[in-house]
C-alpha atoms as a PDB file:
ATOM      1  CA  UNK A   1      -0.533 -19.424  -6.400  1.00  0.00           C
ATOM      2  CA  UNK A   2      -1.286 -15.695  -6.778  1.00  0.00           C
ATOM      3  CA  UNK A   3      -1.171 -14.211  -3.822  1.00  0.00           C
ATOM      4  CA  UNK A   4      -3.890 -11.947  -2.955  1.00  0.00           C
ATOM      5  CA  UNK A   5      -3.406  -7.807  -1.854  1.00  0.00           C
ATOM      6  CA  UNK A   6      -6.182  -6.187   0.254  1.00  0.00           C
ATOM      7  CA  UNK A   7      -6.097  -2.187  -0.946  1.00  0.00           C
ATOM      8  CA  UNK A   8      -5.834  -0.164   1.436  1.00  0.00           C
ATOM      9  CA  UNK A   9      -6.879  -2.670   4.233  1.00  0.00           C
ATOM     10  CA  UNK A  10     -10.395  -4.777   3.074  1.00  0.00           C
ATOM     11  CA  UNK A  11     -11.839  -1.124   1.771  1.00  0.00           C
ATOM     12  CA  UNK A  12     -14.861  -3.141   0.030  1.00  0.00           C
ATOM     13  CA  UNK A  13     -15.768  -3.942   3.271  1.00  0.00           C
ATOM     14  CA  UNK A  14     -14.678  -1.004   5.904  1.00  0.00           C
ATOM     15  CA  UNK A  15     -13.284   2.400   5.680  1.00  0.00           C
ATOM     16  CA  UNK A  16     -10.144   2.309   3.973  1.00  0.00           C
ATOM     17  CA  UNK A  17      -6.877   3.121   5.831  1.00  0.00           C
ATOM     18  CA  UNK A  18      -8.008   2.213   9.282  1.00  0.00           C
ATOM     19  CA  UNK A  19      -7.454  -0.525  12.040  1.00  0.00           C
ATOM     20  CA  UNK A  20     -10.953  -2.130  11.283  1.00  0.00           C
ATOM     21  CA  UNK A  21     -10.038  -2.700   7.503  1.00  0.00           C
ATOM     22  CA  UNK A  22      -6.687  -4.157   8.215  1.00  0.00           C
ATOM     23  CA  UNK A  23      -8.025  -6.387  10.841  1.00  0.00           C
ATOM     24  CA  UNK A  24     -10.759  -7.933   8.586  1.00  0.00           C
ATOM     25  CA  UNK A  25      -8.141  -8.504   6.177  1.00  0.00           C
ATOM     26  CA  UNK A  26      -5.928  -9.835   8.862  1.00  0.00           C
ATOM     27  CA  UNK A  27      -8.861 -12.163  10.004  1.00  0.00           C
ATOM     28  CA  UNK A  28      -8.814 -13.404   6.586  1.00  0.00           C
ATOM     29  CA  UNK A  29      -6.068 -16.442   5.706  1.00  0.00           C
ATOM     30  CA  UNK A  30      -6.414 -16.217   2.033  1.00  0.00           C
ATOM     31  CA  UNK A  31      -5.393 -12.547   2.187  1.00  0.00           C
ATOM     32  CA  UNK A  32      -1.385 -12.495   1.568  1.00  0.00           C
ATOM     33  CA  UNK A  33      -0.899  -9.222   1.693  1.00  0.00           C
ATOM     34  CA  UNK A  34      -2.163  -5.874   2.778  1.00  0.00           C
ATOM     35  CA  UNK A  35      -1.314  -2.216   0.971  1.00  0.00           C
ATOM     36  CA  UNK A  36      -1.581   0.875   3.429  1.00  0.00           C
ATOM     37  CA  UNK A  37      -1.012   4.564   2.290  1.00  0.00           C
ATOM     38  CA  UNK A  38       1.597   6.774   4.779  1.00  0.00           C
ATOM     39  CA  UNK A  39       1.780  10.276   5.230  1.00  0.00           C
ATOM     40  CA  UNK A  40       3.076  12.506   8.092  1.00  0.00           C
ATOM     41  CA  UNK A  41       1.742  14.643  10.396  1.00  0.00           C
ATOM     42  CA  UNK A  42       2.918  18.284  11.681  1.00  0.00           C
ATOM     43  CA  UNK A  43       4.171  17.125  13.820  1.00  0.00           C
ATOM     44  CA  UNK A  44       5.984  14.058  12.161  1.00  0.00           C
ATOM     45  CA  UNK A  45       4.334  11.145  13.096  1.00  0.00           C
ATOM     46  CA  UNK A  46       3.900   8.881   9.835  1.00  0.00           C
ATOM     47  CA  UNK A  47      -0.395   7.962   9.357  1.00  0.00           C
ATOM     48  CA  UNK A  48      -2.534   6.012   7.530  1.00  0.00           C
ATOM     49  CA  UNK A  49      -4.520   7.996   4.909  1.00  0.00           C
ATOM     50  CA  UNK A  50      -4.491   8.433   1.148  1.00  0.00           C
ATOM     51  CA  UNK A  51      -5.701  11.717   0.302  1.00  0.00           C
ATOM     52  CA  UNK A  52      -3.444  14.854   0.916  1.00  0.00           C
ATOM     53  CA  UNK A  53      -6.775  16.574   1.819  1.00  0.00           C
ATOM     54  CA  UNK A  54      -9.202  15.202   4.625  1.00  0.00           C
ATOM     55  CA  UNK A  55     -12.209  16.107   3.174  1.00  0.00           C
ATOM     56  CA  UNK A  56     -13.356  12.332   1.539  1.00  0.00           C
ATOM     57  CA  UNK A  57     -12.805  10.184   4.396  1.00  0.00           C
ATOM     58  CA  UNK A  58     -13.510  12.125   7.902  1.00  0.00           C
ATOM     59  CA  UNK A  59     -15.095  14.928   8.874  1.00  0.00           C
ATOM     60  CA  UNK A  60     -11.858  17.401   9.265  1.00  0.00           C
ATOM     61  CA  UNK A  61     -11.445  19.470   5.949  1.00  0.00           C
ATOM     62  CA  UNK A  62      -7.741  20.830   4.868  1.00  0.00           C
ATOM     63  CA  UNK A  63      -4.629  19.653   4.231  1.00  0.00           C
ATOM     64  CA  UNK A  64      -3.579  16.326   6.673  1.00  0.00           C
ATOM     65  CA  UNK A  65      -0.082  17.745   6.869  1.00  0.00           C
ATOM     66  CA  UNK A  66      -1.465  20.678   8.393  1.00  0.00           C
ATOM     67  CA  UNK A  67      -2.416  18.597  11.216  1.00  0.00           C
ATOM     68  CA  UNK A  68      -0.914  17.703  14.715  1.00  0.00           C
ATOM     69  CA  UNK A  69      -1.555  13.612  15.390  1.00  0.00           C
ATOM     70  CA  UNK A  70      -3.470  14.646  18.497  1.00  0.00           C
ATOM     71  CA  UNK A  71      -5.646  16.881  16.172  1.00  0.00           C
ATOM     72  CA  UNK A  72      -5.996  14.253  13.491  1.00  0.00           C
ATOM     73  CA  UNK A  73      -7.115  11.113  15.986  1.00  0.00           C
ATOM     74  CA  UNK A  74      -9.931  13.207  16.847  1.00  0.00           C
ATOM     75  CA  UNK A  75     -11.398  13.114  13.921  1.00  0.00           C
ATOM     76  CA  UNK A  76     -14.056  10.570  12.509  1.00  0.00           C
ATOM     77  CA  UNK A  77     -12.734   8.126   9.636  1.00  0.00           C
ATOM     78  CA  UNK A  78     -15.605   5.406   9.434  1.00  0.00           C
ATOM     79  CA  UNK A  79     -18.808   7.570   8.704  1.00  0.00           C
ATOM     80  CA  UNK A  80     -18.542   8.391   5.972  1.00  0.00           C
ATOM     81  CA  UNK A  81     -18.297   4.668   4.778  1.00  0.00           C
ATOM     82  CA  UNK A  82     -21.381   3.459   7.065  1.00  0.00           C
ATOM     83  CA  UNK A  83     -22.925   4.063  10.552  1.00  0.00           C
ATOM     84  CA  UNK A  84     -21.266   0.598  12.251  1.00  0.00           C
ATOM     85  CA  UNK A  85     -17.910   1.898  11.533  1.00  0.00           C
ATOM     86  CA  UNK A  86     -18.508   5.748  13.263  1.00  0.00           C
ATOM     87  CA  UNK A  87     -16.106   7.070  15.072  1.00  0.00           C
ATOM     88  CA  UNK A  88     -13.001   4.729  13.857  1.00  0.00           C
ATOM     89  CA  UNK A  89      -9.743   7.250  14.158  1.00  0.00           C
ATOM     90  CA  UNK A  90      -7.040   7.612  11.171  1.00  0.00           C
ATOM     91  CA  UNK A  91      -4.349   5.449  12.633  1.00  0.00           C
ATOM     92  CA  UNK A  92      -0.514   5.980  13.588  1.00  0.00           C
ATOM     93  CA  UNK A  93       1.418   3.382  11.361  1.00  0.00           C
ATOM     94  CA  UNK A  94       3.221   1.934  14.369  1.00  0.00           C
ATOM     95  CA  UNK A  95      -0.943   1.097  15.692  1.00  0.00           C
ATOM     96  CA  UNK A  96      -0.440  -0.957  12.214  1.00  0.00           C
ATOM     97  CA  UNK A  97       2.947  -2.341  12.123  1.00  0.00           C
ATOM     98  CA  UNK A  98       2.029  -3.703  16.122  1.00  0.00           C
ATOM     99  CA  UNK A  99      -1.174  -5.156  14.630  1.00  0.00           C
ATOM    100  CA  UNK A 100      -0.020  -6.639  11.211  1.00  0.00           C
ATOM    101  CA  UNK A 101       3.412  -8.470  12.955  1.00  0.00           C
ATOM    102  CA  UNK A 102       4.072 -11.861  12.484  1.00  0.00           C
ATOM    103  CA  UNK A 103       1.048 -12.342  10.231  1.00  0.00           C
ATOM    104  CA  UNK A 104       0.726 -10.707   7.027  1.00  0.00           C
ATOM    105  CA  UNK A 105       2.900  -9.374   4.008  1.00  0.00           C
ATOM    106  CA  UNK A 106       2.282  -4.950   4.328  1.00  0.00           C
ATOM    107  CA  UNK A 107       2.820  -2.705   1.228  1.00  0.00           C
ATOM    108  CA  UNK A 108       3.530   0.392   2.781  1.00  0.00           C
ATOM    109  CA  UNK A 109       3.008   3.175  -0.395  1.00  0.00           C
ATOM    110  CA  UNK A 110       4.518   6.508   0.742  1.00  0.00           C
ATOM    111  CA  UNK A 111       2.464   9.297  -0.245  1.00  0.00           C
ATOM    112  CA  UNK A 112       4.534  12.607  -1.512  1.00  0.00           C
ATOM    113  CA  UNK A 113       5.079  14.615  -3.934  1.00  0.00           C
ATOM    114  CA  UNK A 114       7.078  17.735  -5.110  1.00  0.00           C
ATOM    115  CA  UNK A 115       8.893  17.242  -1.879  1.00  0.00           C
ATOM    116  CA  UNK A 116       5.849  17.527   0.700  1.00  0.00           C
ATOM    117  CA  UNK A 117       7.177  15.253   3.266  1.00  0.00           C
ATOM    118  CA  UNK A 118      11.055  15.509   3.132  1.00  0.00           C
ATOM    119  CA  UNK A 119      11.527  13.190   6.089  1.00  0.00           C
ATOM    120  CA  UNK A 120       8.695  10.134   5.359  1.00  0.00           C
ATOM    121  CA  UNK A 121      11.326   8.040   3.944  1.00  0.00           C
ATOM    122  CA  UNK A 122      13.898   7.763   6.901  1.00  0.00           C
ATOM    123  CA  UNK A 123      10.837   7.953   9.679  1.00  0.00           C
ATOM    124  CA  UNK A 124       8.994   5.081   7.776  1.00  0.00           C
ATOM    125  CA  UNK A 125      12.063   2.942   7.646  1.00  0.00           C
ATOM    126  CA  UNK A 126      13.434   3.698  11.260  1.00  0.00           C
ATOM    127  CA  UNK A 127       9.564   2.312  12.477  1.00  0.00           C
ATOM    128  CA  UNK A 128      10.061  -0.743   9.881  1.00  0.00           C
ATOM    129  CA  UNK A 129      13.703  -1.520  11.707  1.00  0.00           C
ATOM    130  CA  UNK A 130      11.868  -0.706  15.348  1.00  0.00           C
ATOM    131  CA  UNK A 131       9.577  -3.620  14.788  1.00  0.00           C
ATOM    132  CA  UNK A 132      12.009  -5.865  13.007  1.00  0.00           C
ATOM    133  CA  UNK A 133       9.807  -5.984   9.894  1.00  0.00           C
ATOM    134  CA  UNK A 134      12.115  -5.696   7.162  1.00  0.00           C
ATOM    135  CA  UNK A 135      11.809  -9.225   5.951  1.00  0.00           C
ATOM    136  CA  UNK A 136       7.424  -8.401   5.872  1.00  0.00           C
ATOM    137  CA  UNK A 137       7.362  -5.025   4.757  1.00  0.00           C
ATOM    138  CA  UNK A 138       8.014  -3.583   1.256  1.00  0.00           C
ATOM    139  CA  UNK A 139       7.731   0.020   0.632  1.00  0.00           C
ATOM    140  CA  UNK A 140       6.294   1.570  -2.762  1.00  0.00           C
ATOM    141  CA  UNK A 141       5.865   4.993  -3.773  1.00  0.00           C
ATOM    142  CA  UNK A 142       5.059   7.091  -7.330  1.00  0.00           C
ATOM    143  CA  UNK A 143       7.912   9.449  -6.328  1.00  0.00           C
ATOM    144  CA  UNK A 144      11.500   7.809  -7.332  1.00  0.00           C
ATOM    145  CA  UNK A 145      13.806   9.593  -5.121  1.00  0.00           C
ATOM    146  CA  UNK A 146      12.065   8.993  -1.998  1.00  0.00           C
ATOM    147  CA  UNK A 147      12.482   5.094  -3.425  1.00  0.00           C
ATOM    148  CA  UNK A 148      16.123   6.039  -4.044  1.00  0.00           C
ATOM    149  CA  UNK A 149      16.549   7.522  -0.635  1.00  0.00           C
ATOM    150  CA  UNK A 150      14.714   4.366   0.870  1.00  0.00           C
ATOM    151  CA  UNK A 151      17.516   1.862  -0.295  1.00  0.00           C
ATOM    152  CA  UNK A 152      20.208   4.112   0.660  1.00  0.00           C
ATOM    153  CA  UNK A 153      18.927   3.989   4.448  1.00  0.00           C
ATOM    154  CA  UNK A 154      18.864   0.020   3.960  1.00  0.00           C
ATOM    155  CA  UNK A 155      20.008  -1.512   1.512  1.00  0.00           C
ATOM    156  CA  UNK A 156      18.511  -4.390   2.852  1.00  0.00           C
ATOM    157  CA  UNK A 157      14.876  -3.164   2.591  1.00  0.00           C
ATOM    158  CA  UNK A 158      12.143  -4.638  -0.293  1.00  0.00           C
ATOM    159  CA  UNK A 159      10.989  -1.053  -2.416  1.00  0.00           C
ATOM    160  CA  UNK A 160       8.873  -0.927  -5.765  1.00  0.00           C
ATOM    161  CA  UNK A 161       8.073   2.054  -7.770  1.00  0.00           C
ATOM    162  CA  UNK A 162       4.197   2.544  -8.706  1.00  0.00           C
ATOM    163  CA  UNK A 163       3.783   3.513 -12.401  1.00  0.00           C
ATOM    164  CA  UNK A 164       0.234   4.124 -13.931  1.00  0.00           C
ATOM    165  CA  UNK A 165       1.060   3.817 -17.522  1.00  0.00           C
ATOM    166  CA  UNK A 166       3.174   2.287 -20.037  1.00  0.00           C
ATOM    167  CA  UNK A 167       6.499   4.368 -19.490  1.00  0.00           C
ATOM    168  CA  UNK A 168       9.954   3.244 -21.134  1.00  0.00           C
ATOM    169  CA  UNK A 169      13.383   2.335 -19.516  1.00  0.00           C
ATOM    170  CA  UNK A 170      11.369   0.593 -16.769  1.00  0.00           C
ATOM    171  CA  UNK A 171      14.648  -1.681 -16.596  1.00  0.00           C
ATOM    172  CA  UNK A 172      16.909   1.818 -15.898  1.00  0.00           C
ATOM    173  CA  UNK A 173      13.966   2.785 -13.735  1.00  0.00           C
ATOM    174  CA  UNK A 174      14.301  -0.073 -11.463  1.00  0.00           C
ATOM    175  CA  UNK A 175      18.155   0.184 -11.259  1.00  0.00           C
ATOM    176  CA  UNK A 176      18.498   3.337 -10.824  1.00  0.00           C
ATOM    177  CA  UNK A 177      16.138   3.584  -7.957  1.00  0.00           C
ATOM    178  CA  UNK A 178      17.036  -0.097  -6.663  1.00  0.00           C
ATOM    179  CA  UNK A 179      13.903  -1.282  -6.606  1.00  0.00           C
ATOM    180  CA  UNK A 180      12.978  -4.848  -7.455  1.00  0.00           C
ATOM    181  CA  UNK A 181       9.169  -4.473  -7.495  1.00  0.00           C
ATOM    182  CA  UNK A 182       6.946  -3.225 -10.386  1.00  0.00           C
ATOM    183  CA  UNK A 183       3.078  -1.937  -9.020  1.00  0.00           C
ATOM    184  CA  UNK A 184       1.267  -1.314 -12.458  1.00  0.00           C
ATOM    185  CA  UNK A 185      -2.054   0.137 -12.707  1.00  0.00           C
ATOM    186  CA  UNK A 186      -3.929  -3.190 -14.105  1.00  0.00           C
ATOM    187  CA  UNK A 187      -5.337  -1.739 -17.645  1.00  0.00           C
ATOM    188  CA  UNK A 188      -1.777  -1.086 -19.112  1.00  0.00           C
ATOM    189  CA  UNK A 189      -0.188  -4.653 -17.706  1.00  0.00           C
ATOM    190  CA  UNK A 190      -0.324  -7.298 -20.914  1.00  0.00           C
ATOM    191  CA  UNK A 191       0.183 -11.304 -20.147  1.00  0.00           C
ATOM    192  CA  UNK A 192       4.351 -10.916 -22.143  1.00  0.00           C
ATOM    193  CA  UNK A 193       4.947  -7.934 -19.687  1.00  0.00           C
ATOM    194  CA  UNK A 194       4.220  -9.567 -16.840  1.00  0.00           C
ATOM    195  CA  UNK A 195       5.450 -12.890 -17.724  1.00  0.00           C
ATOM    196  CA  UNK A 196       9.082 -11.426 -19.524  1.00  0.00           C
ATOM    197  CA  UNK A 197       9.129  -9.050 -16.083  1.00  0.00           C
ATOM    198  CA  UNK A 198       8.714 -12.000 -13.736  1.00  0.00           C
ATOM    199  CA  UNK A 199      11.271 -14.086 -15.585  1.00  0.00           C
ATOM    200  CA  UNK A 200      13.906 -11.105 -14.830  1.00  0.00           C
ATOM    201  CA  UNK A 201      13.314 -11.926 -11.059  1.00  0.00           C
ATOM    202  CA  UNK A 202      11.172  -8.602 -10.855  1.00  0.00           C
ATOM    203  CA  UNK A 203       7.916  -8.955  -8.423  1.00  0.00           C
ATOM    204  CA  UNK A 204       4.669  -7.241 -10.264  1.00  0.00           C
ATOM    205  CA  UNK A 205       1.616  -6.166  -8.669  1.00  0.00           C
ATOM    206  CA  UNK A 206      -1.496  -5.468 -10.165  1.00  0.00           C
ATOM    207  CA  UNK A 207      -3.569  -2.647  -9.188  1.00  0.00           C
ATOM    208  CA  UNK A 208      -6.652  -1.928  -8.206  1.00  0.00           C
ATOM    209  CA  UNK A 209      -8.343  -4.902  -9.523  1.00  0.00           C
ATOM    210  CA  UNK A 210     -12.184  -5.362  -8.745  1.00  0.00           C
ATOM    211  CA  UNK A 211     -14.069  -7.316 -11.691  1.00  0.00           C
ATOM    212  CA  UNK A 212     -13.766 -10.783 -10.528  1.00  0.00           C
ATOM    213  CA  UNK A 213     -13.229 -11.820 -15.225  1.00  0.00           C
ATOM    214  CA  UNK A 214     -10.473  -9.204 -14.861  1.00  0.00           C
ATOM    215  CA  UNK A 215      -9.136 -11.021 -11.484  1.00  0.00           C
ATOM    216  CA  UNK A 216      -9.072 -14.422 -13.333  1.00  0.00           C
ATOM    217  CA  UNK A 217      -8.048 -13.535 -16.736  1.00  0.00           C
ATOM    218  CA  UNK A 218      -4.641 -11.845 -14.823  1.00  0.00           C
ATOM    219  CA  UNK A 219      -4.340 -15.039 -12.429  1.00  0.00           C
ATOM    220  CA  UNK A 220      -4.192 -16.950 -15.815  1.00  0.00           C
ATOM    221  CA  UNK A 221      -1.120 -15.018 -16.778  1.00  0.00           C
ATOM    222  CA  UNK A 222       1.137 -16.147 -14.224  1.00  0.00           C
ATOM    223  CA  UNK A 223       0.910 -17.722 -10.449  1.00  0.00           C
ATOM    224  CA  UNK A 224       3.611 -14.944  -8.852  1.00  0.00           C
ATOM    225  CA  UNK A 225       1.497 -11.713 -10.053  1.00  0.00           C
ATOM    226  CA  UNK A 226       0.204  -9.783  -7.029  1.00  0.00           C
ATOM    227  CA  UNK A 227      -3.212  -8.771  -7.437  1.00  0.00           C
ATOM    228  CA  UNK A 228      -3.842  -6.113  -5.138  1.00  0.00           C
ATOM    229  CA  UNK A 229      -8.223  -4.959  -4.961  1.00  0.00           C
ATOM    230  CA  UNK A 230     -10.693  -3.102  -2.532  1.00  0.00           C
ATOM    231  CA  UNK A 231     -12.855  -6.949  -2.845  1.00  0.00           C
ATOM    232  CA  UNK A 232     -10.549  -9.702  -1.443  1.00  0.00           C
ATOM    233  CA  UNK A 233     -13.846 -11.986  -1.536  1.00  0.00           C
ATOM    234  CA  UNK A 234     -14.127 -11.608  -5.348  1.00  0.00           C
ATOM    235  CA  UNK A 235     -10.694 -12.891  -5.693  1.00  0.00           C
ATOM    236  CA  UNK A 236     -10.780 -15.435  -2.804  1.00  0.00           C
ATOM    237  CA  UNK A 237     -13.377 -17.682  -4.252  1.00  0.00           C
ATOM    238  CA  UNK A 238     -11.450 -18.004  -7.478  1.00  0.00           C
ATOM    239  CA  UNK A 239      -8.765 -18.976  -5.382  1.00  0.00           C
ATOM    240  CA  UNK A 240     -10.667 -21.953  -3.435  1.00  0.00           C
END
């Protein structure tokens, strides 16, 4: 059965990123899995938010890492995405780890680049090992070495690389990072990918996936792809 990834908490629903979209999805059984975005603070203290710039989803403008956590949990997340949802804060990743314990399946995707955030990978993983989530967590990312450097903190943690596109050596990719999971932007998956990629003991995930045809037509292709979209509701009735 295809298990079902809520993007960046239920964001189809509430204001992406924050406690009140991971609880809905939390609240919801058929929901197997939930995808967060991490970045860090100033002053180092790993957050939920996907944008390098806060402009889109609270009222603070600049760049987050620019930003103390005291500064940043001031701000307003929920506004912008409707009136019930005003004043909900950008939260701490530990706020989500405590929440999401015990009861759901987290993609944790760290956000970097270019080497913004030296020091996400080994304060991501030390919260991961503080909570005793390795076993529920796996941690994705577009940049490779911070994947790399992931695995060499602990060996025994679940990483992925995130590829938008049809690149080659995915194989070499995956070993050379030791990564076992594949998160492929939707339009460039085909049913033989997935399927031969599956059969290698690789996990895929397909992202972000919103038409509820396109939601069935990649359940069809095989019962172990992750289909991670911003509409868990679309995907859940197909399911039932």
């Amino acid at each position: 059965m295809n298990r079902c990834m809520a993007h960046r908490g239920w964001s189809g629903k509430a204001p992406e990123n924050t406690l009140a979209a991971i609880n809905l999805a939390l609240s919801e059984p058929a929901i197997g899995a939930i995808e967060i975005d991490v970045q860090i603070t100033k002053d180092g203290i790993p957050v939920l938010m996907h944008d390098f710039t806060l402009e889109r989803t609270t009222n603070g403008q600049g760049l987050l890492k620019d930003f103390t956590y005291e500064q940043l949990s001031a701000l307003d997340a929920g506004s912008w995405f409707g009136e019930a949802y005003s004043g909900e804060r950008i939260p701490a990743l530990e706020q989500v780890l405590q929440a999401v314990k015990g009861k759901c399946r987290l993609n944790i995707e760290l956000k970097t680049a270019g080497g913004l955030y030296p020091d996400i990978a080994p304060k991501v993983v030390q919260l991961v090992e503080k909570y005793e989530m390795k076993e529920q967590v796996m941690i994705t990312s577009f940049d490779h070495e911070t994947i790399k450097q992931v695995g060499e903190l602990d060996p025994s943690l679940t990483t992925g690389l995130i590829i938008l596109g049809q690149p080659v050596l995915l194989d070499e990719q995956l070993r050379a990072t030791g990564a076992t999971i594949l998160s492929m932007g939707y339009p460039y998956l085909t049913k033989e990918f997935v399927q031969q990629s599956i059969a290698k003991g690789q996990t895929v995930i397909a992202w972000t996936v919103d038409d509820q045809q396109e939601i069935a037509k990649l359940m069809s292709w095989h019962p172990e792809l992750l289909i991670c979209t911003n509409h868990p509701d679309r995907m859940i009735s197909l399911l039932a």
